[in-house]
Each structure stands twice: as C-alpha cells, then as structure tokens.
Protein backbone atom coordinates (compact mmCIF):
# COMPACT_ATOMS: atom_id res chain seq x y z
CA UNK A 1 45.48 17.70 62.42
CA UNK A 2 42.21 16.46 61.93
CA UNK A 3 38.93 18.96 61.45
CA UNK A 4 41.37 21.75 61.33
CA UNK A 5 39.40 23.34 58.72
CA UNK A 6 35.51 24.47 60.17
CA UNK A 7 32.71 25.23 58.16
CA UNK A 8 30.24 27.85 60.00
CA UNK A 9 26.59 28.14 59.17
CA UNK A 10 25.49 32.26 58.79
CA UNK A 11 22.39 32.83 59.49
CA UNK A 12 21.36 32.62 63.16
CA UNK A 13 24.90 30.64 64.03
CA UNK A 14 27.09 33.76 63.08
CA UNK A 15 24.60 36.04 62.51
CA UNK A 16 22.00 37.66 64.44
CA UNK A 17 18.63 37.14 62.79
CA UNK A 18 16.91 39.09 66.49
CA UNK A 19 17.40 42.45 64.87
CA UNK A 20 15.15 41.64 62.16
CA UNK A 21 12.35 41.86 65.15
CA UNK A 22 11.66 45.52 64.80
CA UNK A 23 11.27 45.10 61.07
CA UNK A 24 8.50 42.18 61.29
CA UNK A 25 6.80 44.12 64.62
CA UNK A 26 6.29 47.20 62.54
CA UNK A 27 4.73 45.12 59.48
CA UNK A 28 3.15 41.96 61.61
CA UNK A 29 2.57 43.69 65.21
CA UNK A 30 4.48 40.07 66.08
CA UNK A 31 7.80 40.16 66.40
CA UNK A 32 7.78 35.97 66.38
CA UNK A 33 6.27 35.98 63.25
CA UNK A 34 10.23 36.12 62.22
CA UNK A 35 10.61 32.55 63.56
CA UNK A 36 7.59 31.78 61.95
CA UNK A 37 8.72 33.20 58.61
CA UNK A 38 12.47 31.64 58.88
CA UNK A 39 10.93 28.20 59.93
CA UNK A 40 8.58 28.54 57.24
CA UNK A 41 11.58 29.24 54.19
CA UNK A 42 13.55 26.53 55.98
CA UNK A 43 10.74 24.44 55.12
CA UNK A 44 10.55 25.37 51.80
CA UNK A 45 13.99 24.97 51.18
CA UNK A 46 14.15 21.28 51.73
CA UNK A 47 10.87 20.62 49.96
CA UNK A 48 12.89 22.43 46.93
CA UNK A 49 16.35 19.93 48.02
CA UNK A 50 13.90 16.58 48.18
CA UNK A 51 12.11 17.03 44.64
CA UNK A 52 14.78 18.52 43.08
CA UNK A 53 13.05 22.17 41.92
CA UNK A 54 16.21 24.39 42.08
CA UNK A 55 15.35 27.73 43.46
CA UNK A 56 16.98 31.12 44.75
CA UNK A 57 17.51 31.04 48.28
CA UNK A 58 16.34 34.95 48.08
CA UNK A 59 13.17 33.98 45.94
CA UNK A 60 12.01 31.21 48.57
CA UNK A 61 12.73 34.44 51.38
CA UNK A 62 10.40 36.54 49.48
CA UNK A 63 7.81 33.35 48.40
CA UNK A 64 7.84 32.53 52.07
CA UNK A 65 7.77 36.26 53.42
CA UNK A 66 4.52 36.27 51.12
CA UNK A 67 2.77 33.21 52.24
CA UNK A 68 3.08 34.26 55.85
CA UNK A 69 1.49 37.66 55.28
CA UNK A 70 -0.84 35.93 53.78
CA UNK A 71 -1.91 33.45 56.79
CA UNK A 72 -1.71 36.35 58.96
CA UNK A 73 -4.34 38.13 56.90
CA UNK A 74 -1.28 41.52 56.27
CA UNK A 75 -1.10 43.35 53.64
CA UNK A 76 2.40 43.06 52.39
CA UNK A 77 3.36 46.33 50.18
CA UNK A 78 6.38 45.47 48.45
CA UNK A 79 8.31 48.72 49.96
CA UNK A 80 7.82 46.08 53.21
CA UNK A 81 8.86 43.23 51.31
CA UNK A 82 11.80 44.73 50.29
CA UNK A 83 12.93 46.97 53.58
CA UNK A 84 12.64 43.25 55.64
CA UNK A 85 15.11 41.51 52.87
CA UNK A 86 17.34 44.40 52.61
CA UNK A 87 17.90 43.72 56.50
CA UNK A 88 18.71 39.85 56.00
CA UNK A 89 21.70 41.20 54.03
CA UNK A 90 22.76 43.88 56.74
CA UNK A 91 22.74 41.55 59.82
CA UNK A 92 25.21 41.72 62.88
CA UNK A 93 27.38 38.58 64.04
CA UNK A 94 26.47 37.83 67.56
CA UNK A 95 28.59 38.88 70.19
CA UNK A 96 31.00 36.04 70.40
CA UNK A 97 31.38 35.40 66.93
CA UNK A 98 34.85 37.57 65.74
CA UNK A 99 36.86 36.61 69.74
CA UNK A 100 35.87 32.76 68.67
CA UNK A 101 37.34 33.25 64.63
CA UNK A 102 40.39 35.29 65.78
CA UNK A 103 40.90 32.32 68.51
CA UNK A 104 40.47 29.31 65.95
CA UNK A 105 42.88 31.42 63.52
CA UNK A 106 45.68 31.63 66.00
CA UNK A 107 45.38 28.19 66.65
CA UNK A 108 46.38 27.05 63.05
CA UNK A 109 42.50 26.61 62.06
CA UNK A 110 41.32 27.59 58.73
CA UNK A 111 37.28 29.24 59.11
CA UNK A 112 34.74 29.19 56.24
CA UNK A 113 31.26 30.42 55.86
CA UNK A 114 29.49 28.12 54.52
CA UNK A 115 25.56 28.83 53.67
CA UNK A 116 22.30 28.24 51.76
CA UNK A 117 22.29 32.14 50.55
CA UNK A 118 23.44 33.15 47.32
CA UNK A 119 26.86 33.64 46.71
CA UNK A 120 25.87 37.12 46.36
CA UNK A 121 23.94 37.59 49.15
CA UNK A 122 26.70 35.67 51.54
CA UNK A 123 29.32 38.02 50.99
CA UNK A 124 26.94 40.83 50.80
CA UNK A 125 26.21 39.54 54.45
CA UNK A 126 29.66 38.77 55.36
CA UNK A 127 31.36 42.26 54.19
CA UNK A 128 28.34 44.34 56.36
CA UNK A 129 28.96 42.32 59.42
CA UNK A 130 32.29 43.29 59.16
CA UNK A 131 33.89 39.81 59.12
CA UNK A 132 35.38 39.23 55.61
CA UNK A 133 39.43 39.51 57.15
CA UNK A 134 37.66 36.57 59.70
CA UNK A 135 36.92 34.14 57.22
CA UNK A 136 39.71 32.31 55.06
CA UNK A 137 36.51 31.58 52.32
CA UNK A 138 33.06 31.78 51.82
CA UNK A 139 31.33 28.93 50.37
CA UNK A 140 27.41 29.02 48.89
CA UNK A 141 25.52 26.30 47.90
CA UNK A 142 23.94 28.05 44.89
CA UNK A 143 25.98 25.81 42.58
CA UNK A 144 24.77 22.90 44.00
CA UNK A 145 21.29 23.48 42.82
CA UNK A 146 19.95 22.07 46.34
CA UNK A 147 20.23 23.55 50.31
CA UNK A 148 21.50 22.31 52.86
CA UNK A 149 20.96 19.50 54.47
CA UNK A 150 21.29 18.10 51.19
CA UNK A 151 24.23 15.50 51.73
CA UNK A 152 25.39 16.35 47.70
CA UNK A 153 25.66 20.03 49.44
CA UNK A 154 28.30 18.81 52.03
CA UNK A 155 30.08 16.68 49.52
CA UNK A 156 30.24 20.14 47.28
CA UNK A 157 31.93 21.91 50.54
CA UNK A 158 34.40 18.99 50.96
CA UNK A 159 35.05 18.78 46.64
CA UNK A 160 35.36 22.98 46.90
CA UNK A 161 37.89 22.60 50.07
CA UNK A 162 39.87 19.57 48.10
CA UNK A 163 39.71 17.45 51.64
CA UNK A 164 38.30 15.16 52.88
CA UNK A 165 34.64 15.44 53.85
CA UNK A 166 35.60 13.50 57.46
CA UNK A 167 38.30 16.25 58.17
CA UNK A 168 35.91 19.15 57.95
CA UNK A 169 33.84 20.20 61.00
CA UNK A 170 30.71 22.02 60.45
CA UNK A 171 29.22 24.65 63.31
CA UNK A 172 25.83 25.37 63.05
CA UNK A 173 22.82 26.47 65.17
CA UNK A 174 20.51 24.32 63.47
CA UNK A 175 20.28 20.49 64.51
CA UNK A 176 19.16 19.75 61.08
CA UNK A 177 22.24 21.02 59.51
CA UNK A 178 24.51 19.58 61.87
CA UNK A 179 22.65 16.40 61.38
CA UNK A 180 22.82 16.99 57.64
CA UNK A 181 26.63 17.73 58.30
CA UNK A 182 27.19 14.10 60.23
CA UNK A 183 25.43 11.96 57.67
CA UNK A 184 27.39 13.45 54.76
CA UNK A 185 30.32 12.57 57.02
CA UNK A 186 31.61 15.40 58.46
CA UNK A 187 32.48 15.92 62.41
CA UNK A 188 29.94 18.91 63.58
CA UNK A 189 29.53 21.12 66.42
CA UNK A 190 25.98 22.30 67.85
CA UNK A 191 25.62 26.00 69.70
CA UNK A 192 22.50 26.20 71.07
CA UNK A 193 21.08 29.71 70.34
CA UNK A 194 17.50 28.82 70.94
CA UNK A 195 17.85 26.83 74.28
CA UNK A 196 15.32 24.04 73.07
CA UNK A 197 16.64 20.55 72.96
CA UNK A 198 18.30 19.15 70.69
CA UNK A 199 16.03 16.76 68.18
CA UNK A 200 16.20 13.13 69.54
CA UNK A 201 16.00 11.19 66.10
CA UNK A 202 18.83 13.71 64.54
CA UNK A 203 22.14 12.38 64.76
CA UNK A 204 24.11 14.49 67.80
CA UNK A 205 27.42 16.07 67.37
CA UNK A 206 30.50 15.34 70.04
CA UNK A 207 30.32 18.81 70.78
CA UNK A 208 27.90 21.08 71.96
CA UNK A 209 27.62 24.17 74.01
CA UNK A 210 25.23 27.63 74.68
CA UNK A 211 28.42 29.95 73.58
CA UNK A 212 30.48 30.02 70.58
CA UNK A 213 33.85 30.81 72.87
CA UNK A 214 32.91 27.36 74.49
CA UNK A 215 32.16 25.44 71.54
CA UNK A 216 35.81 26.77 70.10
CA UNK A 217 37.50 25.85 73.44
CA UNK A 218 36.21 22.22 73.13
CA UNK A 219 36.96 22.35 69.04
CA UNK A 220 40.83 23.17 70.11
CA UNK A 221 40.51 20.45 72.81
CA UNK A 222 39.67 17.69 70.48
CA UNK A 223 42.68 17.92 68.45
C-alpha cells in the first residue's frame, strides 16, 4: 500500500494554536498579534534553513516573541515571555484530530508527528494534548540542523522511517510545508484551517479539504 505511513505537521494542523489568544490579548491588547508572532518565527525559521545558521526552534519563539513586542512598542517582562511559551507546550489538538488518528489506525495506517519543535518540546506537546497512544512516532527536525521546508528535512523523515520518501504522505496546514513536502517527493495533503487560498506558485497536493475527518476519508480513498 502506497502512503500508508502519514507524517502530520503539530502546530496549527494538530494543534490548536487559538488558545494562545487570551495569552497575547492580556500582554498585546491584540489577540492577532499571535498570527503576527507565528508568521513572524516562521519567517525566521527559513531565513535560519536558507543560510544555514542552526538555531533552537524555542530560541527563534522567544527571538521572535521579542522582536514583535518590540514593533508594537510592549514591554515584554520575561514572567510574559515565559507564561506565552509555557502555553505553546500545553496546546489542545483540534477537535477532529484523535476520531481522524483512531480512523487512519484501524485502517492499517501508521501516524507520525512530524515537526520543527525540539524533540523535547514535541513530545512535551504531544503527551499534554493527550495524544501519545495516537501516534506510532514522533519525529523532530532538531537533528537536521535546518526546519522545515528544508527538502534535507523531508529526506531525514523518509531516512528515520527507512522508506521511501514517495511512500510517505505529509498533512499539514501550512501550504509551504506541504509544498516543501511535494518537492522533497513526498505525496501531501492540505487542511485548510485558515480558509485563505491556497498559494498559486506552491506546488498543490491531490488532496485537500476544510476538516481533518475529510482529508482522512479521501487519504483511505486513494489507496
């Protein structure tokens, strides 16, 4: 069976970055300064990837966490700093996440989490959200040295997995990472989280849907 093993992206795909909200209203008065502070480490992130400077995932959170305070003319204590991070760790899986793993499970399909966090911080984030017995492994990139969309980071995935990088599928929120996913030479699935299109110049998965349930049903449908 072909793509029988999927690769989920964590953060925003499995798990809900919205209850950070609160955390970034009571520091920014703005609760979208969290997209603007995600956006912004994403950003980072790939700078880091391109040039080579290997860097913590949680040190760009912080670096980036800083800079936007910063722009927004706040006053970042570090007992703020530190009570917004200590959420990223804590996060919930979205509603449809642990019906979609237990359906892809039954169906003969092995699930791994696959992110740019620490290997640390991923199964920190994994165990809270109560989803360890949902994954079969958790993959970081940390080893890597580079974040994802990195092609060497897909290639690491596929080396880790011993398979084939063109028999793993990748799931992911983020049309950069499923891009990232498709020129490394995996198959990849979009869910659209956001409800903004889909980047025209990114190469476009097969399968795409609003709802994780769906994009499973379609997943089982291929094979």
């Amino acid at each position: 069976m072909k793509n029988q093993t999927i690769l989920f992206d964590i953060n925003e795909t499995v798990l809900n970055l919205n209850l950070l909200k609160p955390k970034f209203m009571a520091v920014f008065n703005d609760e979208s300064t969290l997209n603007l502070w995600f956006s912004h480490l994403l950003h980072t992130s790939t700078v880091c990837s391109l040039t080579g400077n290997k860097s913590a995932f949680a040190s760009l959170a912080s670096d980036a966490l800083e800079n936007i305070a910063a722009r927004k003319g706040v006053k970042l204590s570090s007992e703020d700093r530190d009570h917004i991070l200590s959420t990223f760790s804590s996060l919930k899986p979205h509603d449809d996440i642990k019906p979609s793993l237990a359906k892809l499970r039954a169906n003969g399909y092995k699930t791994i989490a696959f992110s740019n966090s620490s290997s640390a911080l991923i199964n920190k984030q994994i165990d809270n959200a109560g989803l360890l017995e949902d994954f079969d492994q958790i993959i970081s990139v940390e080893e890597t040295g580079s974040f994802k969309p990195d092609p060497k980071v897909y290639q690491y995935a596929a080396k880790l997995l011993s398979q084939p990088i063109d028999s793993l599928r990748l799931v992911a929120t983020h049309d950069w990472d499923t891009h990232g996913a498709l020129s490394a030479g995996m198959s990849a699935a979009y869910i659209n989280r956001s409800g903004t299109p889909y980047h025209p110049q990114y190469l476009k998965p097969e399968i795409i849907a609003n709802d994780m349930n769906e994009i499973v049903e379609q997943i089982i449908a291929a094979k």
